[in-house]
N, C-alpha and C. Protein backbone atom coordinates (compact mmCIF):
# COMPACT_ATOMS: atom_id res chain seq x y z
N UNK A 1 114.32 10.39 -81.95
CA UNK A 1 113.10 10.63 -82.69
C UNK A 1 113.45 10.71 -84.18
N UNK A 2 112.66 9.82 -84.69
CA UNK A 2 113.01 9.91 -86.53
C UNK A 2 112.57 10.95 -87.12
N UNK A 3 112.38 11.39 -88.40
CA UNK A 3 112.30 12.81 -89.08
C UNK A 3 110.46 12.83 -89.19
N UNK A 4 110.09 11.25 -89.73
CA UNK A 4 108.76 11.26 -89.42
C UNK A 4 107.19 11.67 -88.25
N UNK A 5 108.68 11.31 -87.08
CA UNK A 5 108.31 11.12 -85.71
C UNK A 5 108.60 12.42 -85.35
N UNK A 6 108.85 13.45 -85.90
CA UNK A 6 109.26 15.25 -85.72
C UNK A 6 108.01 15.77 -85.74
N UNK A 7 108.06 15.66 -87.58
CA UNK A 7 106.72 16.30 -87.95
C UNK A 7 105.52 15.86 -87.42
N UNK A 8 104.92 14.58 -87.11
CA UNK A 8 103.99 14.51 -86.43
C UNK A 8 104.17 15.35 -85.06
N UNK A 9 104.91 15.06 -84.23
CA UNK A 9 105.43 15.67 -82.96
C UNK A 9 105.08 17.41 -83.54
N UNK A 10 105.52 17.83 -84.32
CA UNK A 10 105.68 19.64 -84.59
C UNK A 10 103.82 19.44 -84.99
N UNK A 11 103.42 18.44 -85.54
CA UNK A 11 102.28 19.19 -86.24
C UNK A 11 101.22 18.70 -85.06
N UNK A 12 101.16 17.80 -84.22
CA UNK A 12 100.36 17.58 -82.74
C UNK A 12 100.48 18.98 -81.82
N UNK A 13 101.79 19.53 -81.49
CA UNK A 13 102.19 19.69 -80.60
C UNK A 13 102.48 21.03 -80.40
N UNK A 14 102.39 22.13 -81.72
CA UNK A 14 102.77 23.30 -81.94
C UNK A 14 101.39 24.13 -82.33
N UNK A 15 100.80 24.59 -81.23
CA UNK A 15 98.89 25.13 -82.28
C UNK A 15 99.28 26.51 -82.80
N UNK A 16 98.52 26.12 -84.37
CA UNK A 16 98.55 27.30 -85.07
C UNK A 16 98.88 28.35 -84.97
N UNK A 17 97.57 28.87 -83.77
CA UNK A 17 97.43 29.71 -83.09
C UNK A 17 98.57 30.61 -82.43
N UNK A 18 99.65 30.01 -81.76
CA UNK A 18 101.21 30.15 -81.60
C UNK A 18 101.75 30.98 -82.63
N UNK A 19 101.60 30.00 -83.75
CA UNK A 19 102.68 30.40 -84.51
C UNK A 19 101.90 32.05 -85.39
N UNK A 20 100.84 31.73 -85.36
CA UNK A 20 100.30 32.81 -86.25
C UNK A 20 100.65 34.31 -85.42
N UNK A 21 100.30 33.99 -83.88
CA UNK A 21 100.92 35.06 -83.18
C UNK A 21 102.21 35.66 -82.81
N UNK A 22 103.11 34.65 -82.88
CA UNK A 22 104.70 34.64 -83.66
C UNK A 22 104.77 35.50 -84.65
N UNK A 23 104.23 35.11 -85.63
CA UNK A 23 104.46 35.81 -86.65
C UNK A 23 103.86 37.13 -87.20
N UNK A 24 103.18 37.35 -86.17
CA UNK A 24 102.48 38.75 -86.05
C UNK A 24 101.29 38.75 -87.35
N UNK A 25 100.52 37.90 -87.54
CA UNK A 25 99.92 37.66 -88.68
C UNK A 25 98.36 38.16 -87.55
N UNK A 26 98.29 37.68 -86.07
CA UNK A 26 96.98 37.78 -85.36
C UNK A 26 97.28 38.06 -84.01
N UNK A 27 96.92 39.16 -83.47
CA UNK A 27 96.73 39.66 -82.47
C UNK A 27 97.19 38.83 -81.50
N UNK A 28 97.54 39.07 -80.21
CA UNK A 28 97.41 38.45 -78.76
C UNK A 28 96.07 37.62 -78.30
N UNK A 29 95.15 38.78 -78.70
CA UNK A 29 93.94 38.23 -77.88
C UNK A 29 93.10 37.99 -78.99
N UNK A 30 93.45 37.61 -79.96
CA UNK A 30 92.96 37.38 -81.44
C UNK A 30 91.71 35.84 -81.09
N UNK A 31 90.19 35.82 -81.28
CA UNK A 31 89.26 35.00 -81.07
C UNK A 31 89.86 33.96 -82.32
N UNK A 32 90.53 33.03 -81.74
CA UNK A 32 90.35 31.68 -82.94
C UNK A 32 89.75 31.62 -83.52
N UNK A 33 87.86 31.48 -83.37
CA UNK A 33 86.85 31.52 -84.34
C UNK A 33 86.49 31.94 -85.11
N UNK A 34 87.49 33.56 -85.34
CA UNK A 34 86.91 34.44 -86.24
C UNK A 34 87.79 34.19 -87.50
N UNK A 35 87.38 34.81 -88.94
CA UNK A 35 88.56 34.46 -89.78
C UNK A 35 89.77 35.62 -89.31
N UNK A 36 90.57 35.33 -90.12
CA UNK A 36 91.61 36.30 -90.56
C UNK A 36 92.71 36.61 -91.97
N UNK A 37 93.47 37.17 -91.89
CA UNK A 37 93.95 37.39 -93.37
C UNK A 37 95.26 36.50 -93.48
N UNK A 38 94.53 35.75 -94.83
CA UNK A 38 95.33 34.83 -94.97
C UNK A 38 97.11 34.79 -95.50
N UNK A 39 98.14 34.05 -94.12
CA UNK A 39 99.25 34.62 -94.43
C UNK A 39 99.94 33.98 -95.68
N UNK A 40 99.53 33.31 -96.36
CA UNK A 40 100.61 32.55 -97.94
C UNK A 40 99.83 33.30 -98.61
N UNK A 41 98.67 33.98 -99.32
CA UNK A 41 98.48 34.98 -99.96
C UNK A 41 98.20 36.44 -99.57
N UNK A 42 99.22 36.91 -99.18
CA UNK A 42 99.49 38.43 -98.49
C UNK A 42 99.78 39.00 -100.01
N UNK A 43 99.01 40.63 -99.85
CA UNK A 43 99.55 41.02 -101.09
C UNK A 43 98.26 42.29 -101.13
N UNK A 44 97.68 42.33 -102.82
CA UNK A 44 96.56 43.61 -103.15
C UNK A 44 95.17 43.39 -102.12
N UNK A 45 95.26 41.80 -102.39
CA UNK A 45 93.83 41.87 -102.02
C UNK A 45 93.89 40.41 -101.03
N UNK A 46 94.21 40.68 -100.14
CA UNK A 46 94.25 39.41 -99.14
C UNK A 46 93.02 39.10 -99.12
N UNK A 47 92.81 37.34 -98.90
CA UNK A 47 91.91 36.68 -98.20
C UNK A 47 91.47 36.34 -96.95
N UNK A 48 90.37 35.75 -96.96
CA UNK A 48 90.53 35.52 -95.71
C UNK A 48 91.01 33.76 -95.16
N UNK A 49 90.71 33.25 -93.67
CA UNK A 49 91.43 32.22 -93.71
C UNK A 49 91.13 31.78 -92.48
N UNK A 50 90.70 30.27 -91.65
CA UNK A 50 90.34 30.36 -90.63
C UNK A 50 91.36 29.13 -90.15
N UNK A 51 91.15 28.89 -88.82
CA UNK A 51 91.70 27.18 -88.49
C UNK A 51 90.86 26.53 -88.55
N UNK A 52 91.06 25.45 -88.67
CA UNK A 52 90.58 24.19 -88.60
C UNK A 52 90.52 23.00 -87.57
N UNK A 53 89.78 22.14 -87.09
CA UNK A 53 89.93 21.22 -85.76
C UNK A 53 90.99 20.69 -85.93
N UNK A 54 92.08 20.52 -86.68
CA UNK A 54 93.09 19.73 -86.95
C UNK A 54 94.15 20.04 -87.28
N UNK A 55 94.22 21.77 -86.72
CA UNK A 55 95.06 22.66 -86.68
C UNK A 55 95.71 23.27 -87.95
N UNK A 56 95.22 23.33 -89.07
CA UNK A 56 95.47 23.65 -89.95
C UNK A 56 94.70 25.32 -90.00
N UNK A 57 95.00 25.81 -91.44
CA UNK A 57 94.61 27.10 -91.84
C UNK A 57 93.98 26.67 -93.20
N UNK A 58 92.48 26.93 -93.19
CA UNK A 58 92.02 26.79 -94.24
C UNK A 58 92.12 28.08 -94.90
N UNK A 59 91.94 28.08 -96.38
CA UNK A 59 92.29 29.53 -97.14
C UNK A 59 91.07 29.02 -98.07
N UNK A 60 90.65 30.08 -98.17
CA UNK A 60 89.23 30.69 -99.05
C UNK A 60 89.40 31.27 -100.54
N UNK A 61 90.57 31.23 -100.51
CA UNK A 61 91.28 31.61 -102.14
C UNK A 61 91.36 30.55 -102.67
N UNK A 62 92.19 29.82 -102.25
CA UNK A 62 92.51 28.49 -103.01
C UNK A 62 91.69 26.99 -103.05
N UNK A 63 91.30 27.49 -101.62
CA UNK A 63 90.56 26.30 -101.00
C UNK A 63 91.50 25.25 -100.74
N UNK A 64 92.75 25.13 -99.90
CA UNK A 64 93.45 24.19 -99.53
C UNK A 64 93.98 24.80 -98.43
N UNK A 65 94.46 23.34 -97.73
CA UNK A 65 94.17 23.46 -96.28
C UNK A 65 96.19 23.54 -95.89
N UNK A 66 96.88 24.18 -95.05
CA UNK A 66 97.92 24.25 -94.87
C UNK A 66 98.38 24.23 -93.60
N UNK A 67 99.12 23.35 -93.11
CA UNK A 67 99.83 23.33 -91.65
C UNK A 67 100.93 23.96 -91.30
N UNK A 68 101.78 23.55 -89.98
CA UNK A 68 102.05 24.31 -89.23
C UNK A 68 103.37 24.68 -90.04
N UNK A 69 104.08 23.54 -90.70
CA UNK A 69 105.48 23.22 -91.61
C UNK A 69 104.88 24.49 -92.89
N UNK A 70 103.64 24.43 -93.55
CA UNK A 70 103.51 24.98 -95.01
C UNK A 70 103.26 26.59 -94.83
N UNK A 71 103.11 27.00 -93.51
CA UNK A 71 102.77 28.50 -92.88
C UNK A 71 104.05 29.12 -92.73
N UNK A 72 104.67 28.04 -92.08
CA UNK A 72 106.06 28.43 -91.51
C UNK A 72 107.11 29.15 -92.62
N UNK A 73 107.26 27.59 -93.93
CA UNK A 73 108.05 27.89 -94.90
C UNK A 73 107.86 29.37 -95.98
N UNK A 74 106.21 29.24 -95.43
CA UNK A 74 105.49 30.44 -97.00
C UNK A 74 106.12 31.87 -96.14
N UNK A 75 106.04 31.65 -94.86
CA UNK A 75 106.24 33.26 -94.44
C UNK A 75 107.37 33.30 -94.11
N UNK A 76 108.36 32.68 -93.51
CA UNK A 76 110.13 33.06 -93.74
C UNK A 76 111.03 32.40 -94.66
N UNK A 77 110.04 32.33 -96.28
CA UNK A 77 110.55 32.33 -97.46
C UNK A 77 111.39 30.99 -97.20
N UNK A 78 111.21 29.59 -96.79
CA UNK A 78 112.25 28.76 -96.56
C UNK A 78 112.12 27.81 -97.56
N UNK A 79 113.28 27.44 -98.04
CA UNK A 79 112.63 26.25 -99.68
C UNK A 79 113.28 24.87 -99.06
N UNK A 80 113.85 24.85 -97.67
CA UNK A 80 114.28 23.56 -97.35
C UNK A 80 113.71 22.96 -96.65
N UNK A 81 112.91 21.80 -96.28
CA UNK A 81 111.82 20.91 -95.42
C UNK A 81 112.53 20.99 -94.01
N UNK A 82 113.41 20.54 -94.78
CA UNK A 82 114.57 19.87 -93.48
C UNK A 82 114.68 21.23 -92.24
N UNK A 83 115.27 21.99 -93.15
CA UNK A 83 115.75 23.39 -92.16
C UNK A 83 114.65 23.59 -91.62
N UNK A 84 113.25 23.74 -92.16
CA UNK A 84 111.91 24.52 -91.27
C UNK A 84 111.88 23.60 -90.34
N UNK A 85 112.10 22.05 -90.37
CA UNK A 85 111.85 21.11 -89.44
C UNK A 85 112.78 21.43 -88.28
N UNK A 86 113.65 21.82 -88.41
CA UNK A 86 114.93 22.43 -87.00
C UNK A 86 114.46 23.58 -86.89
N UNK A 87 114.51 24.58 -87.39
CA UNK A 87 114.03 26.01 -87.18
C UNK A 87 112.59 25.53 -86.09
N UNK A 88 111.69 25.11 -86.36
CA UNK A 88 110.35 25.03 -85.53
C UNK A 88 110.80 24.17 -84.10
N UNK A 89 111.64 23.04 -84.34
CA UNK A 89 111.49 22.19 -83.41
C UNK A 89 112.94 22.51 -82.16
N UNK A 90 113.30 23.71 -82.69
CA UNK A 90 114.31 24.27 -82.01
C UNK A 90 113.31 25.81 -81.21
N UNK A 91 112.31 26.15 -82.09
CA UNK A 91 111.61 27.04 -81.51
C UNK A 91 110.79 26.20 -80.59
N UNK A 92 110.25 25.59 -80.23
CA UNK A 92 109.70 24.56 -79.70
C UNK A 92 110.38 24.27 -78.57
N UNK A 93 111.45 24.34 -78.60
CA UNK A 93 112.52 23.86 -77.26
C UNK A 93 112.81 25.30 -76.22
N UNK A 94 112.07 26.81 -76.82
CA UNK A 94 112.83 27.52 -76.07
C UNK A 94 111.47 28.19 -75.53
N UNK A 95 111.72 29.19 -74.50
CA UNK A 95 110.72 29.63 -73.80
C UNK A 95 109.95 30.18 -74.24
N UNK A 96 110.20 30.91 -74.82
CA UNK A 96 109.35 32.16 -75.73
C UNK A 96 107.88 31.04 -75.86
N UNK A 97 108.26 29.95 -76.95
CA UNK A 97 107.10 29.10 -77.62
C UNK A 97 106.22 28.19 -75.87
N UNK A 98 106.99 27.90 -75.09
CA UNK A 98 106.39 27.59 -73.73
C UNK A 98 105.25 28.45 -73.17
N UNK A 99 105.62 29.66 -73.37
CA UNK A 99 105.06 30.99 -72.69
C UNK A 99 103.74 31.19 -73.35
N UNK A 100 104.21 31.27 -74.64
CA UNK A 100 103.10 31.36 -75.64
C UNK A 100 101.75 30.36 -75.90
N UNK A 101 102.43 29.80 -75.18
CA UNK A 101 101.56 27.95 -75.52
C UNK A 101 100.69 27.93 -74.25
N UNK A 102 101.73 28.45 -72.83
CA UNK A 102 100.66 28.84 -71.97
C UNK A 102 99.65 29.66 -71.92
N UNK A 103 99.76 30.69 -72.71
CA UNK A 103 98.93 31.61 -72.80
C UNK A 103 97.93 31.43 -73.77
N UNK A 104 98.33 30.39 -74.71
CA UNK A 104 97.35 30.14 -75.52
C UNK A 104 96.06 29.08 -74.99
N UNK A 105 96.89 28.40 -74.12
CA UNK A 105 95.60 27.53 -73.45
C UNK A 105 95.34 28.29 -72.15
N UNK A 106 95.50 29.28 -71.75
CA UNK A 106 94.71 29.76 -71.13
C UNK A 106 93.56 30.68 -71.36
N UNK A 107 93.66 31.18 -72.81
CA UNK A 107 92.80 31.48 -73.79
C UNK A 107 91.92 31.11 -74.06
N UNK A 108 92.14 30.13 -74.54
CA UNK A 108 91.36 29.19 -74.91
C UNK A 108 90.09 28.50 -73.93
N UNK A 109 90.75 27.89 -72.81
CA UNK A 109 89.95 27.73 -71.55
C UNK A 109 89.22 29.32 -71.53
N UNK A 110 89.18 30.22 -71.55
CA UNK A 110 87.96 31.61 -71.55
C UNK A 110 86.96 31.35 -72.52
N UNK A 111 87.89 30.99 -73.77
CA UNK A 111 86.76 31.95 -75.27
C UNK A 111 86.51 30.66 -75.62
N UNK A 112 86.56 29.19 -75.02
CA UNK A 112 86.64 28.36 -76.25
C UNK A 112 84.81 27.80 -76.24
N UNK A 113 83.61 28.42 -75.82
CA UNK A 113 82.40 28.39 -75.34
C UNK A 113 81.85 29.91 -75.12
N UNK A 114 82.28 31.30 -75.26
CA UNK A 114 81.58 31.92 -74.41
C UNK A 114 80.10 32.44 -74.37
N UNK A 115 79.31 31.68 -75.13
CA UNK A 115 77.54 31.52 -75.10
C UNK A 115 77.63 30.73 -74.29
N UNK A 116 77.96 29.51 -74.00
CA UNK A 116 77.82 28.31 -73.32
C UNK A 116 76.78 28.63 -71.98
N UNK A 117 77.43 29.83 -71.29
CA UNK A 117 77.05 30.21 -69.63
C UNK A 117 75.99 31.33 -69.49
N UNK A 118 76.41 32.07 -70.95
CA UNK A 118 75.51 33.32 -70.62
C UNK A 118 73.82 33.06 -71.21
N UNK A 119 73.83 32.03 -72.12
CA UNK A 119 72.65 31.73 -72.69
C UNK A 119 72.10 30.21 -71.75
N UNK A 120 72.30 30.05 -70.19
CA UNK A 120 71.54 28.50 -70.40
C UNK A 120 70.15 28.67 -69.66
N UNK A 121 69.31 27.98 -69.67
CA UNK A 121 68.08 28.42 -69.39
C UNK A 121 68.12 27.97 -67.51
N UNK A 122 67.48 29.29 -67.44
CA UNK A 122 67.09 29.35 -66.21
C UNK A 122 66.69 27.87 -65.12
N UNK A 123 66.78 26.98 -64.21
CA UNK A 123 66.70 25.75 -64.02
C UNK A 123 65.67 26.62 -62.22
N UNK A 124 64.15 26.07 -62.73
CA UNK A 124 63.21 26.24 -61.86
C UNK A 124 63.56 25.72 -60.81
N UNK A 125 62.91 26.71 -59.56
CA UNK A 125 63.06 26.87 -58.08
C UNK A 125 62.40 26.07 -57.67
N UNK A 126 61.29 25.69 -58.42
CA UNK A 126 60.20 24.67 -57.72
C UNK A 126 59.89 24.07 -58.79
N UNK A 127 59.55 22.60 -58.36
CA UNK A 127 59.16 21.72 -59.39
C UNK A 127 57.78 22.24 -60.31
N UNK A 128 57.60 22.02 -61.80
CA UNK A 128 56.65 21.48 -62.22
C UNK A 128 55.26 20.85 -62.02
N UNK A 129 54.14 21.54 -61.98
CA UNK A 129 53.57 19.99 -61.73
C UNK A 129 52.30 20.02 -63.04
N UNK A 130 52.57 19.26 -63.83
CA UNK A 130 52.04 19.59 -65.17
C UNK A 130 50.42 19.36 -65.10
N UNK A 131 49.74 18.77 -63.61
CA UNK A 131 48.21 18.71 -63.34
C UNK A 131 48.12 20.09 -63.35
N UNK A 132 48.60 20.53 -62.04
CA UNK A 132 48.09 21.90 -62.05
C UNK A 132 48.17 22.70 -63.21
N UNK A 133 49.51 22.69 -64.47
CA UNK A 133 48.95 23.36 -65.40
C UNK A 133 48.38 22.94 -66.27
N UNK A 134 47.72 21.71 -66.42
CA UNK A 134 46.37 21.24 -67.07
C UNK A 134 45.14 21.55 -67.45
N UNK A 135 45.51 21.44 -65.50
CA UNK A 135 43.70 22.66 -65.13
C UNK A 135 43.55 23.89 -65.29
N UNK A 136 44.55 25.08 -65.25
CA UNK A 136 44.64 26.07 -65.15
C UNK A 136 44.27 26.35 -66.76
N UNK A 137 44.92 25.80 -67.86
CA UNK A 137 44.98 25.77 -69.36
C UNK A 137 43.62 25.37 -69.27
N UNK A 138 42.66 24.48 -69.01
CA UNK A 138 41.38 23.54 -69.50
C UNK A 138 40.06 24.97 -68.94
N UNK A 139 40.94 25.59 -67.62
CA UNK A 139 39.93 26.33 -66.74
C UNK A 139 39.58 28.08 -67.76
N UNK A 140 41.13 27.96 -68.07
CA UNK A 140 41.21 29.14 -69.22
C UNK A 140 40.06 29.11 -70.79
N UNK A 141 40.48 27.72 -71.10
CA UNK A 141 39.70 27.60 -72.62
C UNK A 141 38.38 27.75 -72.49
N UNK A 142 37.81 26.59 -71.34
CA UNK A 142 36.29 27.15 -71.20
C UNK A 142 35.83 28.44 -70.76
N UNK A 143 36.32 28.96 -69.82
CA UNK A 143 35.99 30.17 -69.82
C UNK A 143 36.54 31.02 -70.97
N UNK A 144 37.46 30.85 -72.04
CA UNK A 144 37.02 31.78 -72.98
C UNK A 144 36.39 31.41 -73.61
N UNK A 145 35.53 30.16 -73.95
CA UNK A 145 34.87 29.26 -75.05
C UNK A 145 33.31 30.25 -74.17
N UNK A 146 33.48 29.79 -73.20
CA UNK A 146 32.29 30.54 -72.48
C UNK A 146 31.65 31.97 -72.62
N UNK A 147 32.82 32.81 -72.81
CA UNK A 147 32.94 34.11 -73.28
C UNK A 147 32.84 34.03 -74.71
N UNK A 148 33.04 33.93 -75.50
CA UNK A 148 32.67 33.58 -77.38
C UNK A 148 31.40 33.31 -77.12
N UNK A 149 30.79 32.42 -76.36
CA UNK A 149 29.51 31.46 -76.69
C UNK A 149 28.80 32.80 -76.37
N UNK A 150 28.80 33.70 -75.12
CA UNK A 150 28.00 35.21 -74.40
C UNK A 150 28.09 35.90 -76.04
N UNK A 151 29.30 36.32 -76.10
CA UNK A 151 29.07 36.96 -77.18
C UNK A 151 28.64 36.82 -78.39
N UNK A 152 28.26 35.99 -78.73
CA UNK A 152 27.61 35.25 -80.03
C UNK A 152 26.14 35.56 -79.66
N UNK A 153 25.73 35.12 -78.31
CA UNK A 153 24.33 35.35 -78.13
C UNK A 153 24.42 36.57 -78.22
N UNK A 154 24.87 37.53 -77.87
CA UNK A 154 25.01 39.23 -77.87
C UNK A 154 24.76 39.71 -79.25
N UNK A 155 25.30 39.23 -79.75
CA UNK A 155 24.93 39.53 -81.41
C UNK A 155 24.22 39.17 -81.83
N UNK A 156 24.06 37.96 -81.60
CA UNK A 156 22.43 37.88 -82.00
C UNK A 156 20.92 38.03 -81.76
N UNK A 157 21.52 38.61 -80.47
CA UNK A 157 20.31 39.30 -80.17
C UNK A 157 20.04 40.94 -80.42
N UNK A 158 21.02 41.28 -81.06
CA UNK A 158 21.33 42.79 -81.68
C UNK A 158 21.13 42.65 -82.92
């Protein structure tokens, strides 16, 4: 595999999500969807910071978007490409990151919808039948049109 053919491989293949929990930046059972505090500006006044469909970490400070290589290097201080590229893809090879990865898609499969089931509309026991509520609506109006018309004479005869 070439050096090109890594980083795509690390940046497909390694979710955020992993690493952020690695690095103790987000909980275990931490909801993906929600933000959190953003880890390359840690400090007085942290930001916040979410993922992205494309596995990145968007940051709300800067407004630029950072992957799995630019998370990695900012939080164990690394100034060499090369080295974070072994460091990850050697973490990548050992169980710990397996374990984690399982657990992250099994996560995921729970929370990745959970309105989806609890909000869907009720699916009727018995059909429709939009005559009958035609008539029932047409049987309603005149008889209240009928009732207005009584009472109008009522008043005016008062």
């Amino acid at each position: 595999m070439n050096y090109q053919e890594k980083i795509k491989h690390i940046q497909t293949h390694f979710p955020m999500s992993v690493l952020l929990k690695k690095l103790n930046i987000i909980p275990p059972n931490f909801n993906i969807n929600h933000r959190f505090p953003c880890p390359i500006h840690q400090g007085k006044n942290p930001t916040c910071c979410h993922l992205t469909s494309d596995n990145k970490i968007h940051c709300w400070k800067c407004c630029k978007d950072y992957d799995i290589i630019d998370v990695y290097m900012a939080i164990r201080q690394i100034k060499s490409f090369h080295e974070a590229i072994q460091k990850i893809a050697g973490f990548m090879n050992s169980f710990e990151f397996k374990a984690l990865n399982k657990q992250e898609k099994e996560i995921t499969k729970i929370t990745i919808n959970p309105l989806k089931q609890l909000y869907q509309p009720m699916k009727s026991k018995q059909s429709v039948d939009e005559k009958e509520i035609n008539i029932k609506k047409n049987n309603y109006l005149k008889r209240s049109h009928l009732y207005s018309t009584q009472l109008e004479i009522i008043i005016i005869i008062y």
